[in-house]
C-alpha atoms as a PDB file:
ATOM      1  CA  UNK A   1      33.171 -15.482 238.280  1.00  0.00           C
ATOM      2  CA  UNK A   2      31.264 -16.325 234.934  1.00  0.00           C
ATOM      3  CA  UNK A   3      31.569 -13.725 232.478  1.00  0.00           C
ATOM      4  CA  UNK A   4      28.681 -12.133 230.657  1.00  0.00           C
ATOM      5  CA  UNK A   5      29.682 -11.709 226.949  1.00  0.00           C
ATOM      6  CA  UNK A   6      27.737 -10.540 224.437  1.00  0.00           C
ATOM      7  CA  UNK A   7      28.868 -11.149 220.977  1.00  0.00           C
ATOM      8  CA  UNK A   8      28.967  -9.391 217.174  1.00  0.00           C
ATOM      9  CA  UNK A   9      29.042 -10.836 214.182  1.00  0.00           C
ATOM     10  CA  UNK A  10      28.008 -14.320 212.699  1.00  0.00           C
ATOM     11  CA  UNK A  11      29.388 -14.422 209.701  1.00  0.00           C
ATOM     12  CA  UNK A  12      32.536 -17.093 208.584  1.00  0.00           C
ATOM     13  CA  UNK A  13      34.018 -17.001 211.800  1.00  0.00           C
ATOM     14  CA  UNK A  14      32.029 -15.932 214.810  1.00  0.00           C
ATOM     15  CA  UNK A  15      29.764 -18.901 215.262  1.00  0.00           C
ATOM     16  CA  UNK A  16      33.081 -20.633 215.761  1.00  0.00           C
ATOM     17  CA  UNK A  17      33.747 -18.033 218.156  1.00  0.00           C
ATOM     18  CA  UNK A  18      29.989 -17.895 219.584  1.00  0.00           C
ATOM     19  CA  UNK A  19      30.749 -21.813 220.136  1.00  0.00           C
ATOM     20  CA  UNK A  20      33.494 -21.324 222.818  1.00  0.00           C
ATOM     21  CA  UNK A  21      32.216 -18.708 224.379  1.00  0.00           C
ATOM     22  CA  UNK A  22      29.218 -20.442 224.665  1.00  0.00           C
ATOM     23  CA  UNK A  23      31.088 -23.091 226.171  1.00  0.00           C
ATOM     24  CA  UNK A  24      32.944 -21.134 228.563  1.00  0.00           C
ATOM     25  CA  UNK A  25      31.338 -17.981 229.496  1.00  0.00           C
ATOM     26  CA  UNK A  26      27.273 -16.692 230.106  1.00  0.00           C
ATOM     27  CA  UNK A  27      26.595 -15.661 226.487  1.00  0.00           C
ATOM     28  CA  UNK A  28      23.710 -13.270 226.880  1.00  0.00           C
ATOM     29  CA  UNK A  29      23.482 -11.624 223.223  1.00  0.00           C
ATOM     30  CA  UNK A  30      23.450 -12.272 220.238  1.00  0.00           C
ATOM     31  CA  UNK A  31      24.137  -9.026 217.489  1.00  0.00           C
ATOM     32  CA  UNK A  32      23.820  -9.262 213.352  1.00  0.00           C
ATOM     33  CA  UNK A  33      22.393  -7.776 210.733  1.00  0.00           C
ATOM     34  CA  UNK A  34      20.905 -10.314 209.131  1.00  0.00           C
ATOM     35  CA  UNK A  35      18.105 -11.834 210.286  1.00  0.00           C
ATOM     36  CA  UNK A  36      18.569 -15.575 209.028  1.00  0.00           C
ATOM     37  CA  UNK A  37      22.111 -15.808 210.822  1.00  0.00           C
ATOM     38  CA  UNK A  38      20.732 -14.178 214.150  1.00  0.00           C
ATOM     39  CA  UNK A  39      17.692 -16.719 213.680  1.00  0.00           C
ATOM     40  CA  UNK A  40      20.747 -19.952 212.503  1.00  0.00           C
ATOM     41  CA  UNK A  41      22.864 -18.815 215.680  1.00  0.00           C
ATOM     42  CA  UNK A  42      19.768 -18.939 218.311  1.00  0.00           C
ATOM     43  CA  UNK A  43      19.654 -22.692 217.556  1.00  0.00           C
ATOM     44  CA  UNK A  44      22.830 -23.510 219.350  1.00  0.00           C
ATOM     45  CA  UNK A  45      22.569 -20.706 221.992  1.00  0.00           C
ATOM     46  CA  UNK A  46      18.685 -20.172 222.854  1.00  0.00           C
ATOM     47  CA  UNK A  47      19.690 -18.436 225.773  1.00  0.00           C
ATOM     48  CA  UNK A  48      20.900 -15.235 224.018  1.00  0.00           C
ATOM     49  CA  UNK A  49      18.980 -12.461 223.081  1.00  0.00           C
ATOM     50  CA  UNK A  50      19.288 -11.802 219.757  1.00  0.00           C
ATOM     51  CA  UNK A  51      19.657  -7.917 218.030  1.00  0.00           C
ATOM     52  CA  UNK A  52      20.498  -5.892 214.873  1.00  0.00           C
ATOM     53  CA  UNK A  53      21.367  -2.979 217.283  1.00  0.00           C
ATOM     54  CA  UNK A  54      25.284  -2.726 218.634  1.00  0.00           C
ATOM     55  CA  UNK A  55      24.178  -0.329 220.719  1.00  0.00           C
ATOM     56  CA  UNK A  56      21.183  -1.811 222.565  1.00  0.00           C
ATOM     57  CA  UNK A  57      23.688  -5.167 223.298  1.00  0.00           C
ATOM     58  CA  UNK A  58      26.749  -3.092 224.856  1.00  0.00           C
ATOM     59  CA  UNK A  59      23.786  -0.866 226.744  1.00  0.00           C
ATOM     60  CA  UNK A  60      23.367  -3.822 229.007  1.00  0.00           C
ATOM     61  CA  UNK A  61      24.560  -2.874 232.737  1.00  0.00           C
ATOM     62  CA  UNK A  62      25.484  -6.293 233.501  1.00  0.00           C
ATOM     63  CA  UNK A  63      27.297  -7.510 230.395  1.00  0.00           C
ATOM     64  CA  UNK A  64      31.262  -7.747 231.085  1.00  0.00           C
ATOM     65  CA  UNK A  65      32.698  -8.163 227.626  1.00  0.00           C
ATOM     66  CA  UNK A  66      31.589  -7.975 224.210  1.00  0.00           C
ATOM     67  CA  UNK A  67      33.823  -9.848 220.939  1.00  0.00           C
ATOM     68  CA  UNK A  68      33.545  -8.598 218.096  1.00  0.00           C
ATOM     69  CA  UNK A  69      33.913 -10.986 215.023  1.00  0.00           C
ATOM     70  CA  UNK A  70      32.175  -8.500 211.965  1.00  0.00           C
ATOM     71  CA  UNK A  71      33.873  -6.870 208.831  1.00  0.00           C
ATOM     72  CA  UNK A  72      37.028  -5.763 209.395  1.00  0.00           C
ATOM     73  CA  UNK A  73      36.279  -1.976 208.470  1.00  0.00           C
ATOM     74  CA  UNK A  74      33.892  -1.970 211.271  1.00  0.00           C
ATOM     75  CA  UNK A  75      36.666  -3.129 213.734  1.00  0.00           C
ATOM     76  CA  UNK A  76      37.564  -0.012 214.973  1.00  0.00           C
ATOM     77  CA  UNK A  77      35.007   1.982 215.622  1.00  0.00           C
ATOM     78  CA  UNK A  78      32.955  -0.812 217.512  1.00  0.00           C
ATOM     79  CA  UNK A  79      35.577  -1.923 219.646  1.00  0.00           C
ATOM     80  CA  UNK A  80      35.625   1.757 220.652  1.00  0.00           C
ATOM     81  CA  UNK A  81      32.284   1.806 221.526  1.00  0.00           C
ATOM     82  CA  UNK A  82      32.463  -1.103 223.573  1.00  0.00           C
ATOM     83  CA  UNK A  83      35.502  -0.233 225.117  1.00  0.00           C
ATOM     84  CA  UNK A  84      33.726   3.495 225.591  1.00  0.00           C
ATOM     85  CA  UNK A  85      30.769   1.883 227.411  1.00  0.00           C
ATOM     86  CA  UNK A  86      33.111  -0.023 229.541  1.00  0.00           C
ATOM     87  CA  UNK A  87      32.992  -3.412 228.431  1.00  0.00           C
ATOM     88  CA  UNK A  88      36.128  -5.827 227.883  1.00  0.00           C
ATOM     89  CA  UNK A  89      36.449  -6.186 224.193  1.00  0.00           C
ATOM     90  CA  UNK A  90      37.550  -9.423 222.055  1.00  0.00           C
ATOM     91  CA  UNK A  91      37.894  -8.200 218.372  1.00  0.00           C
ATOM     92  CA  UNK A  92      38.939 -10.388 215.742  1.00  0.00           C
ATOM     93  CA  UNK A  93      42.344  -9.731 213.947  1.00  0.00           C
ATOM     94  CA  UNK A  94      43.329  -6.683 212.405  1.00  0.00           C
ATOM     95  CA  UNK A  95      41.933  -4.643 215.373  1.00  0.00           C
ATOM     96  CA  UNK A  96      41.995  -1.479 213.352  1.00  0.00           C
ATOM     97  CA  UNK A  97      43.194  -0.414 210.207  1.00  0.00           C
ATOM     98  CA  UNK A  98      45.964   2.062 210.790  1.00  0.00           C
ATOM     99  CA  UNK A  99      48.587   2.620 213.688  1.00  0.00           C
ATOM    100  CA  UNK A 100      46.680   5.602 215.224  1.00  0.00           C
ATOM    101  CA  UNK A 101      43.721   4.031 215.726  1.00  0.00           C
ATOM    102  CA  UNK A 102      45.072   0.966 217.440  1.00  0.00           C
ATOM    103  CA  UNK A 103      47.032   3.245 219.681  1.00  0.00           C
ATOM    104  CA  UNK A 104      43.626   5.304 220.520  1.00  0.00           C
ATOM    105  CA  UNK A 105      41.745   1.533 221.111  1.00  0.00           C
ATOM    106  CA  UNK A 106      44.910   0.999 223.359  1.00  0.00           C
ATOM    107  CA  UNK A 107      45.254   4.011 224.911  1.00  0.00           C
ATOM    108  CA  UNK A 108      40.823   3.756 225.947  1.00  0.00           C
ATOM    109  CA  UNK A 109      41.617   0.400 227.179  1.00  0.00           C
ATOM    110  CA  UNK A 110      44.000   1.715 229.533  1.00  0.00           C
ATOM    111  CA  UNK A 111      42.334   4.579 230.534  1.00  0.00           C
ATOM    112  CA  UNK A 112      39.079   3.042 231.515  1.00  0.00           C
ATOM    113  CA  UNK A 113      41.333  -0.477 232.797  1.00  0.00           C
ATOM    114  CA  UNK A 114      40.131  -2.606 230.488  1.00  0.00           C
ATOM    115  CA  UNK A 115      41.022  -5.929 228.634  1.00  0.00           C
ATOM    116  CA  UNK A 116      41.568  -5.252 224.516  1.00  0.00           C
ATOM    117  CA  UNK A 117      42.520  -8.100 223.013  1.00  0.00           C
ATOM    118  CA  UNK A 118      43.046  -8.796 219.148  1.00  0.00           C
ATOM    119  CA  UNK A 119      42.160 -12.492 218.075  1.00  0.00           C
ATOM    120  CA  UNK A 120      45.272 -13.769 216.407  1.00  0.00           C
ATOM    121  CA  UNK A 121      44.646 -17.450 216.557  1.00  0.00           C
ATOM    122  CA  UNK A 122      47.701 -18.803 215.208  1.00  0.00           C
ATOM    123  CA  UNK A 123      49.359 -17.432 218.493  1.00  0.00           C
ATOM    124  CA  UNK A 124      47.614 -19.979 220.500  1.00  0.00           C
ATOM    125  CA  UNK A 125      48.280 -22.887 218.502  1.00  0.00           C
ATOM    126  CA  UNK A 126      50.554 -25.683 220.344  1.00  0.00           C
ATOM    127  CA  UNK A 127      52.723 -25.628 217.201  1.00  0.00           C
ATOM    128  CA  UNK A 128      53.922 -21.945 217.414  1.00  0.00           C
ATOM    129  CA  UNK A 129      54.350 -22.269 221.154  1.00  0.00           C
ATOM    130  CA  UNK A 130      56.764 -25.529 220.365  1.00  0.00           C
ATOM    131  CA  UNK A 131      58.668 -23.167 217.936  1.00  0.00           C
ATOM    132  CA  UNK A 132      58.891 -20.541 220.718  1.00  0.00           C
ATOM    133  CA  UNK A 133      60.299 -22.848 222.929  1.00  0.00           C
ATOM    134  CA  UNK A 134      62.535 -24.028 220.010  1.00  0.00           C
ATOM    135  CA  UNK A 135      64.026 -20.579 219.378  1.00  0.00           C
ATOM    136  CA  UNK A 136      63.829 -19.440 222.935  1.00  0.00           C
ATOM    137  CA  UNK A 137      65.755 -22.485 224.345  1.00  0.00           C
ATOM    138  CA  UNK A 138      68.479 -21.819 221.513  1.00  0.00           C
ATOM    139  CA  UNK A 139      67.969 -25.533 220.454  1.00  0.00           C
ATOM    140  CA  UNK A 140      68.268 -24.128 216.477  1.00  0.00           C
ATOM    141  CA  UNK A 141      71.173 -22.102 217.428  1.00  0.00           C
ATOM    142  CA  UNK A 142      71.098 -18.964 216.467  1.00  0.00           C
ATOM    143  CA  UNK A 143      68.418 -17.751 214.381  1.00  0.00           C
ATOM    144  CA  UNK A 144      68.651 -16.604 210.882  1.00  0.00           C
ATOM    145  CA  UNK A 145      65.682 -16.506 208.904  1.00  0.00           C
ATOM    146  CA  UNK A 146      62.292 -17.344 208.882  1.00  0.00           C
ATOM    147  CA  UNK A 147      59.912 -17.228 205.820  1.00  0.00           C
ATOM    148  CA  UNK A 148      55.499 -17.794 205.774  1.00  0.00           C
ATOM    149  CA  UNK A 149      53.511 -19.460 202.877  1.00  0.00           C
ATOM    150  CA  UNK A 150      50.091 -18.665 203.004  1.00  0.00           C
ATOM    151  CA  UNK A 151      48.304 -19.064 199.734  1.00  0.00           C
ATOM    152  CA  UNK A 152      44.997 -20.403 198.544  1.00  0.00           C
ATOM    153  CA  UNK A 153      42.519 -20.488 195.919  1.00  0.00           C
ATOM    154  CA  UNK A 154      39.638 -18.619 197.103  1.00  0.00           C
ATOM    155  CA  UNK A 155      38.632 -16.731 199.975  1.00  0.00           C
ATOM    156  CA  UNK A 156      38.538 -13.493 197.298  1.00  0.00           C
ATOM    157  CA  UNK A 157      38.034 -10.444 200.020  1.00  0.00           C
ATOM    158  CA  UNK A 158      36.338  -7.047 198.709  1.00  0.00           C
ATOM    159  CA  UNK A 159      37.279  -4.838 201.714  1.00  0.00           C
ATOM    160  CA  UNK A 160      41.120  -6.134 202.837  1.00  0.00           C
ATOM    161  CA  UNK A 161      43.927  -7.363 200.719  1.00  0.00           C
ATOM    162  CA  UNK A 162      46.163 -10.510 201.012  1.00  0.00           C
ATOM    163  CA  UNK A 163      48.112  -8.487 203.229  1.00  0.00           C
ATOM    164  CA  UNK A 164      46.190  -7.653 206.088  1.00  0.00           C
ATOM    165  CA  UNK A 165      44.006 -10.199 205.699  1.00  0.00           C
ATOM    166  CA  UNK A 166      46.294 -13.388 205.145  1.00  0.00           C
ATOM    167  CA  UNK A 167      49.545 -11.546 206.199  1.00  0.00           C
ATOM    168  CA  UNK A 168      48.198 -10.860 209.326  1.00  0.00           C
ATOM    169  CA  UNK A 169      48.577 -14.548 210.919  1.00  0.00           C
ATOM    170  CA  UNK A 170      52.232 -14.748 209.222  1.00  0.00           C
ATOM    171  CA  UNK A 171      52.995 -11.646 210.934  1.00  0.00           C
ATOM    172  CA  UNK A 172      52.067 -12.119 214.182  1.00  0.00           C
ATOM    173  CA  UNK A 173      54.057 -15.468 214.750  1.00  0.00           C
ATOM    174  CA  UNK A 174      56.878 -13.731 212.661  1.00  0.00           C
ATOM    175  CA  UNK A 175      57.319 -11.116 215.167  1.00  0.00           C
ATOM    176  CA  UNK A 176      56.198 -13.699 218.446  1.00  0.00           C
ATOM    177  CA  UNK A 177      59.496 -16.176 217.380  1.00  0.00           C
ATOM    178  CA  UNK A 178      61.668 -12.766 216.864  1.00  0.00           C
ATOM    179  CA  UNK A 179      60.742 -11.140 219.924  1.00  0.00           C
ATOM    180  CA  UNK A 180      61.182  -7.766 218.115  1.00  0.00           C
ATOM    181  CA  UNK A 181      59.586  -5.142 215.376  1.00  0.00           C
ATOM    182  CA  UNK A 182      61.234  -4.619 211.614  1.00  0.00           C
ATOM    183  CA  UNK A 183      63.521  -1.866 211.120  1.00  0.00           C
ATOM    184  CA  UNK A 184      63.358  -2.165 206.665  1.00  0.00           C
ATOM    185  CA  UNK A 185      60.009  -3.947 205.742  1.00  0.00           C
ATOM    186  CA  UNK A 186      58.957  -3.582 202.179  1.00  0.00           C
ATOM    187  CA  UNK A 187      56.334  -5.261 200.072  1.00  0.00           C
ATOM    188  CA  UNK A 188      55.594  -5.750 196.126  1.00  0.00           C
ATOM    189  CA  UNK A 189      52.051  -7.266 194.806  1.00  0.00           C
ATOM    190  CA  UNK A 190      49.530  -7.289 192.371  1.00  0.00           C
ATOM    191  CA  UNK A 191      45.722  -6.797 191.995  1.00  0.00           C
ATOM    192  CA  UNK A 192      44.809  -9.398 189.363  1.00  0.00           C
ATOM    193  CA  UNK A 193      40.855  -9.781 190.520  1.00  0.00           C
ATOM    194  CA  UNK A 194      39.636  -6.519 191.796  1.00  0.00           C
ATOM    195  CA  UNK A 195      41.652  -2.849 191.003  1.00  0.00           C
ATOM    196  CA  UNK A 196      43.092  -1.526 194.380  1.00  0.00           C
ATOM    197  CA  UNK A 197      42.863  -4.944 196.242  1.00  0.00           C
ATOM    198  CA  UNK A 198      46.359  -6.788 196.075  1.00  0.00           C
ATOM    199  CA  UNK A 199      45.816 -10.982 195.552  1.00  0.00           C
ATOM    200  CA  UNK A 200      49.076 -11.716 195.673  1.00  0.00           C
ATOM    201  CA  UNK A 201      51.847 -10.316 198.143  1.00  0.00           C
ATOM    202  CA  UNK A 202      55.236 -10.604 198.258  1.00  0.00           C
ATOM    203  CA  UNK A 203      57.329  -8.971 201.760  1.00  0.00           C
ATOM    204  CA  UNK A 204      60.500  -8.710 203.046  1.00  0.00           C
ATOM    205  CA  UNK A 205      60.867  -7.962 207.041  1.00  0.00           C
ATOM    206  CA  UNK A 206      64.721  -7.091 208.448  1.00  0.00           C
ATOM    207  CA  UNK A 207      65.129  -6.465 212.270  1.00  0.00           C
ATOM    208  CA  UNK A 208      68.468  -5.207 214.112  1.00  0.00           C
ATOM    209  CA  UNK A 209      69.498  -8.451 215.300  1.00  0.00           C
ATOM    210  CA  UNK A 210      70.465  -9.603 211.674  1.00  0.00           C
ATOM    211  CA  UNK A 211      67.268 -12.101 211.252  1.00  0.00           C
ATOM    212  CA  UNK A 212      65.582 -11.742 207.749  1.00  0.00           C
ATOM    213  CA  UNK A 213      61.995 -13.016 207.349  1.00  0.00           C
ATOM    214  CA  UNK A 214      59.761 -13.019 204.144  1.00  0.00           C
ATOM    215  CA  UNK A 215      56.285 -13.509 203.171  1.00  0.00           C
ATOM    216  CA  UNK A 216      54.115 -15.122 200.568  1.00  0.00           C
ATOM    217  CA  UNK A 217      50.514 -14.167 200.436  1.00  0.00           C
ATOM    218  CA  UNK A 218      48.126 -15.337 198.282  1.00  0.00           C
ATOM    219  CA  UNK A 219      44.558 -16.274 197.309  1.00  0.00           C
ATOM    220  CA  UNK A 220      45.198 -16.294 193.960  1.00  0.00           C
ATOM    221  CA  UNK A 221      47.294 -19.667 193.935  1.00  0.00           C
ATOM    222  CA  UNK A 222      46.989 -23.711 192.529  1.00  0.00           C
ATOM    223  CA  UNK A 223      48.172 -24.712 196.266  1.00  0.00           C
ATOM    224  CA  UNK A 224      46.802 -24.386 199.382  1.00  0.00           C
ATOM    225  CA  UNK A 225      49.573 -23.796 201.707  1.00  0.00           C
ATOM    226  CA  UNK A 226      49.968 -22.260 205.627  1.00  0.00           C
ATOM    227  CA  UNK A 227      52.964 -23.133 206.435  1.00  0.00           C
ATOM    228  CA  UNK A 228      56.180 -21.048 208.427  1.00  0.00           C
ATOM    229  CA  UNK A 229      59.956 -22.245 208.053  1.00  0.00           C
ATOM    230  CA  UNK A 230      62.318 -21.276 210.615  1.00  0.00           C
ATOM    231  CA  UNK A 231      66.113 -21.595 210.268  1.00  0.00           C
ATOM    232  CA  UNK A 232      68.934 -21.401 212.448  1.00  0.00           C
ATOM    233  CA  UNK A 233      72.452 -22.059 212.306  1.00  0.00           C
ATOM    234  CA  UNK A 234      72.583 -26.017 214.006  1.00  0.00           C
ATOM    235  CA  UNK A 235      68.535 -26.624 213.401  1.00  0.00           C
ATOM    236  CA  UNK A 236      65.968 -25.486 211.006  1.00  0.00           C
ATOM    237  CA  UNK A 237      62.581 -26.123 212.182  1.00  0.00           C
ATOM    238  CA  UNK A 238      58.853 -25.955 209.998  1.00  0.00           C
ATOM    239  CA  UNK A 239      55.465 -25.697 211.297  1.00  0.00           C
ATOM    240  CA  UNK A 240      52.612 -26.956 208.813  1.00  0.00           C
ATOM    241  CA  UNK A 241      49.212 -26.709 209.523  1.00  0.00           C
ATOM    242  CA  UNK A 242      48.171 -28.220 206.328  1.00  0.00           C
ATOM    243  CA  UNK A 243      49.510 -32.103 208.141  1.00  0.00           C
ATOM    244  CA  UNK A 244      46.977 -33.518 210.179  1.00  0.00           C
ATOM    245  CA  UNK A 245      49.876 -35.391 212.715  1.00  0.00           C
ATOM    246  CA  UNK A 246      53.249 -33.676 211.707  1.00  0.00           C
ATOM    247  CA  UNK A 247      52.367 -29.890 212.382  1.00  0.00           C
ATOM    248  CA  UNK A 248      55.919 -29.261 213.190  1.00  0.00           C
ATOM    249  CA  UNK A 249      59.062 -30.844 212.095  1.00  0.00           C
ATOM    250  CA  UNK A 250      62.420 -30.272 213.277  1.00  0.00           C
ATOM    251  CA  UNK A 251      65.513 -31.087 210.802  1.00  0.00           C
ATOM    252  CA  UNK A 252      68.702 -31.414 212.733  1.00  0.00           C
ATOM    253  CA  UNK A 253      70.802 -30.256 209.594  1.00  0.00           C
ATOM    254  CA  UNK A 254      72.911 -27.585 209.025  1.00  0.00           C
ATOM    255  CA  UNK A 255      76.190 -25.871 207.240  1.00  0.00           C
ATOM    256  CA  UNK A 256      79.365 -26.780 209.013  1.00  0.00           C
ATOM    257  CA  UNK A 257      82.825 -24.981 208.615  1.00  0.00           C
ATOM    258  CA  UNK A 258      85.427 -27.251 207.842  1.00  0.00           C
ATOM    259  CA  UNK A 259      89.298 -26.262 207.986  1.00  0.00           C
ATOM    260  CA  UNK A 260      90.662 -24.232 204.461  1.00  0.00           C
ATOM    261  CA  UNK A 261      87.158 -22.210 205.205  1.00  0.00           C
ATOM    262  CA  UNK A 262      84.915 -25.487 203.216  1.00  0.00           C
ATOM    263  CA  UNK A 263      81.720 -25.276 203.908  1.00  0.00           C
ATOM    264  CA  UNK A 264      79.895 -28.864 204.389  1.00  0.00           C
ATOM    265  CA  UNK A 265      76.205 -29.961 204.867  1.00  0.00           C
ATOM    266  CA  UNK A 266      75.319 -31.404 208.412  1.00  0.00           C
ATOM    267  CA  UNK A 267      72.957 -34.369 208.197  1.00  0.00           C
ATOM    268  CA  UNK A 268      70.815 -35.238 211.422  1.00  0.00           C
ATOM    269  CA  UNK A 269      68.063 -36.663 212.756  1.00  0.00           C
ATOM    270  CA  UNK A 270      64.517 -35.374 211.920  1.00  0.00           C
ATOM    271  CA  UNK A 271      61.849 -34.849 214.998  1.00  0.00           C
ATOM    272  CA  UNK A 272      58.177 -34.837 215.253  1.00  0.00           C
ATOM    273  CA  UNK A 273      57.219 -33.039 218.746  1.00  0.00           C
ATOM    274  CA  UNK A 274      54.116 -34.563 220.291  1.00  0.00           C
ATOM    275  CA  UNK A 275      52.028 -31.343 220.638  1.00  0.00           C
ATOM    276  CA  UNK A 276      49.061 -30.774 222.274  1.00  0.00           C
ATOM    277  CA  UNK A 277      45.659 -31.326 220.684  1.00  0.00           C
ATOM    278  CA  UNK A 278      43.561 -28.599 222.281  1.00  0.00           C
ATOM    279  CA  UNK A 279      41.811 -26.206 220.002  1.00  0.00           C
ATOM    280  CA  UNK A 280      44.087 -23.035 219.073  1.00  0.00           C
ATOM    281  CA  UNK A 281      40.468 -20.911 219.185  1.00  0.00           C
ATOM    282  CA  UNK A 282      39.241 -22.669 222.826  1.00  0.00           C
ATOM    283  CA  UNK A 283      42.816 -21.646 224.079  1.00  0.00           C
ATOM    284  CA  UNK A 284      42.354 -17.648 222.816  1.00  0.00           C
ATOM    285  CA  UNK A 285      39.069 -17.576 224.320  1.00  0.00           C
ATOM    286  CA  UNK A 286      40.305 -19.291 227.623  1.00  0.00           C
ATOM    287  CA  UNK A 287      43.253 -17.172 227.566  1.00  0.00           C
ATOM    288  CA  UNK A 288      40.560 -13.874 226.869  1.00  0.00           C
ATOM    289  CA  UNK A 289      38.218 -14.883 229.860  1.00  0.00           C
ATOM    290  CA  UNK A 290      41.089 -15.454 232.300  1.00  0.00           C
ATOM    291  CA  UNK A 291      42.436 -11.701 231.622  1.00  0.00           C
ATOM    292  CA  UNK A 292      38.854 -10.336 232.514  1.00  0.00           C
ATOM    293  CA  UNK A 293      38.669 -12.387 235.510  1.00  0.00           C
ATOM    294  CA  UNK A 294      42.259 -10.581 236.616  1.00  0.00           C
ATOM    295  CA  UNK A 295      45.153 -12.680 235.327  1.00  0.00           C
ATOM    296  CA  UNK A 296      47.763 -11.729 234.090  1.00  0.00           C
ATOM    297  CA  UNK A 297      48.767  -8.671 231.837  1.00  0.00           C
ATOM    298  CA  UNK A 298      45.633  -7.277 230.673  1.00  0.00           C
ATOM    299  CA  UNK A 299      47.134  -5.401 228.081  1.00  0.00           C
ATOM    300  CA  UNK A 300      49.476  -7.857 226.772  1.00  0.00           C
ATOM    301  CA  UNK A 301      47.921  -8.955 223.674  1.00  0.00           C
ATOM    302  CA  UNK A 302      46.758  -5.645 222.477  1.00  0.00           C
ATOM    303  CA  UNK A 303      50.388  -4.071 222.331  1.00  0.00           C
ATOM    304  CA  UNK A 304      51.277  -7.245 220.608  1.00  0.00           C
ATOM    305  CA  UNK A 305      48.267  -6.443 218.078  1.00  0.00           C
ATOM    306  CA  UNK A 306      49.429  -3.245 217.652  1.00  0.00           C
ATOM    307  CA  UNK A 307      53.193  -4.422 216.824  1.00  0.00           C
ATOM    308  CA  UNK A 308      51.332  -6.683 214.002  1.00  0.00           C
ATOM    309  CA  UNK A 309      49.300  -3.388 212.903  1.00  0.00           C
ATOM    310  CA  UNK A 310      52.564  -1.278 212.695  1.00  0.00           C
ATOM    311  CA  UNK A 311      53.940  -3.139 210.726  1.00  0.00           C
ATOM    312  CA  UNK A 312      51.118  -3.933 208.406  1.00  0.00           C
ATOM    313  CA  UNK A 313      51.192  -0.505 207.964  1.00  0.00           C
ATOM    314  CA  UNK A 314      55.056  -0.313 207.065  1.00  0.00           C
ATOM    315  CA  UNK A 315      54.270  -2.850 204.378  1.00  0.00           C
ATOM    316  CA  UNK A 316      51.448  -1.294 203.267  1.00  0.00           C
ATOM    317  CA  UNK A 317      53.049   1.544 202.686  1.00  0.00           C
ATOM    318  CA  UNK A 318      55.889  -0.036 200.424  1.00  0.00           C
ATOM    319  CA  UNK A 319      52.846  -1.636 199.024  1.00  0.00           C
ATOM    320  CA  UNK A 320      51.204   1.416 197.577  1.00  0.00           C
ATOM    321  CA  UNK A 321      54.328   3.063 196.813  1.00  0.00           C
ATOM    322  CA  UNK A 322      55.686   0.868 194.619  1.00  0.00           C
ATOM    323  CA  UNK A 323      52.165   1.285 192.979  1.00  0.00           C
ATOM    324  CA  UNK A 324      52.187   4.558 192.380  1.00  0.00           C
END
């Protein structure tokens, strides 16, 4: 079956978004507020209608599944319209703003046996899936600690802070590679630009096994960095998506043990993986259209989403607290 999106949103991201669904599915609409993107957008898909009106888009009987790429404060409430008229919904990362509400989007989904599925990219990207396989296999041994980089100049948000808006994509491979949720998460930042809206965030995750993870968020930084480390105890791994060949590097080093209790550095070899060129966003989207069509866990993704939300929350919490 072809599936009959509609889509919202053409801001930064969507037309990328509009662009593989377009490729993939029957894009029938088209849905912004302004008038010169709707107008931009119709160039590369003349075959959508175009609207200013949510409603009128997810009103049509024969649409399947609507994404939803707009403001984050509007995720929410428009993926629960969507998901209330009974369409499959694709809404870009966070999919809500608090734990309740992702539980209520989850919860609709379920009811009415839909597909809800939160777009973080980063967990389609060949990279993270060689790290999974990396930790999974036990090739690094056992794992320690893992620590994100995600900093920029620019990219100054007025309705999200470096947290949930950078920390988001650190998160949710964090908690992929760990295969768990935080018991102590706490987070420290500042707002240097705008009052209220943290540039710079510092976090600290802790889970039961013993691994430690932390997080550097930024967009208030000289360096332009997205970058995770992972250590274990016989490998320490690092995937960088700044390197156009080497997006992940494995470092066969580690401490040894030595007899009177020394401790001595293990020098190995150091491997490139040959990873997989496809496009991180054409994989989300196939992986998106394949759960509509019936395959697979429907559900999966959004209960991973809302993992990433919790814990948001946890740090945003510490955040504001340590505010106060």
């Amino acid at each position: 079956m072809t599936v009959r999106m509609g889509h919202a949103g053409l801001g930064y991201w969507g037309p990328n978004l509009a662009r593989n669904f377009g490729d993939l599915a029957d894009l029938r609409w088209l849905c912004d507020l302004s008038p010169d993107l709707l107008a931009e957008a119709s160039k590369s898909h003349p075959q959508a209608r175009t609207t200013s009106d949510f409603q009128e888009m997810i009103a049509d009987p024969e649409l399947d599944a609507v994404v939803i790429a707009t403001p984050v404060i509007t995720h929410y409430e428009l993926a629960k319209q969507a998901l209330a008229a009974g369409k499959h919904v694709f809404v870009e990362k966070p999919q809500a703003q608090s734990t309740a509400e992702a539980e209520e989007l989850l919860a609709l989904a379920e009811e009415r046996g839909l597909v809800l599925m939160p777009g973080y990219l980063l967990l389609y990207h060949p990279a993270l899936e060689q790290l999974k396989e990396l930790v999974d296999s036990q090739e690094l041994g056992e794992l320690l600690y893992l620590y994100g980089n995600r900093q920029n100049l620019g990219q100054i948000r007025r309705d999200e802070n470096a947290l949930w808006s950078l920390g988001a994509h650190d998160l949710s491979m964090i908690l992929h590679l760990v295969g768990e949720e935080p018991v102590e998460a706490w987070a420290r930042g500042e707002s240097f630009l705008r009052s209220g809206i943290e540039d710079v965030v510092f976090c600290y995750l802790r889970f039961a096994s013993g691994v430690v993870a932390h997080m550097h968020v930024s967009w208030l930084d000289p360096h332009k960095m997205r970058k995770l480390t992972v250590v274990g105890r016989d490998k320490m791994a690092v995937f960088d998506d700044m390197e156009s060949e080497r997006k992940v590097t494995v470092y066969d080093k580690g401490p040894v043990q030595r007899p009177a209790a020394e401790w001595h550095v293990r020098e190995g070899d150091i491997h490139i993986p040959k990873l997989s060129r496809e496009e991180p966003l054409r994989r989300e989207c196939a992986h998106f259209l394949s759960l509509v069509e019936g395959e697979g866990e429907p559900l999966a993704p959004a209960r991973q989403g809302l993992a990433v939300v919790r814990t948001l929350e946890l740090l945003q919490e510490s955040l504001t607290a340590a505010t106060v």
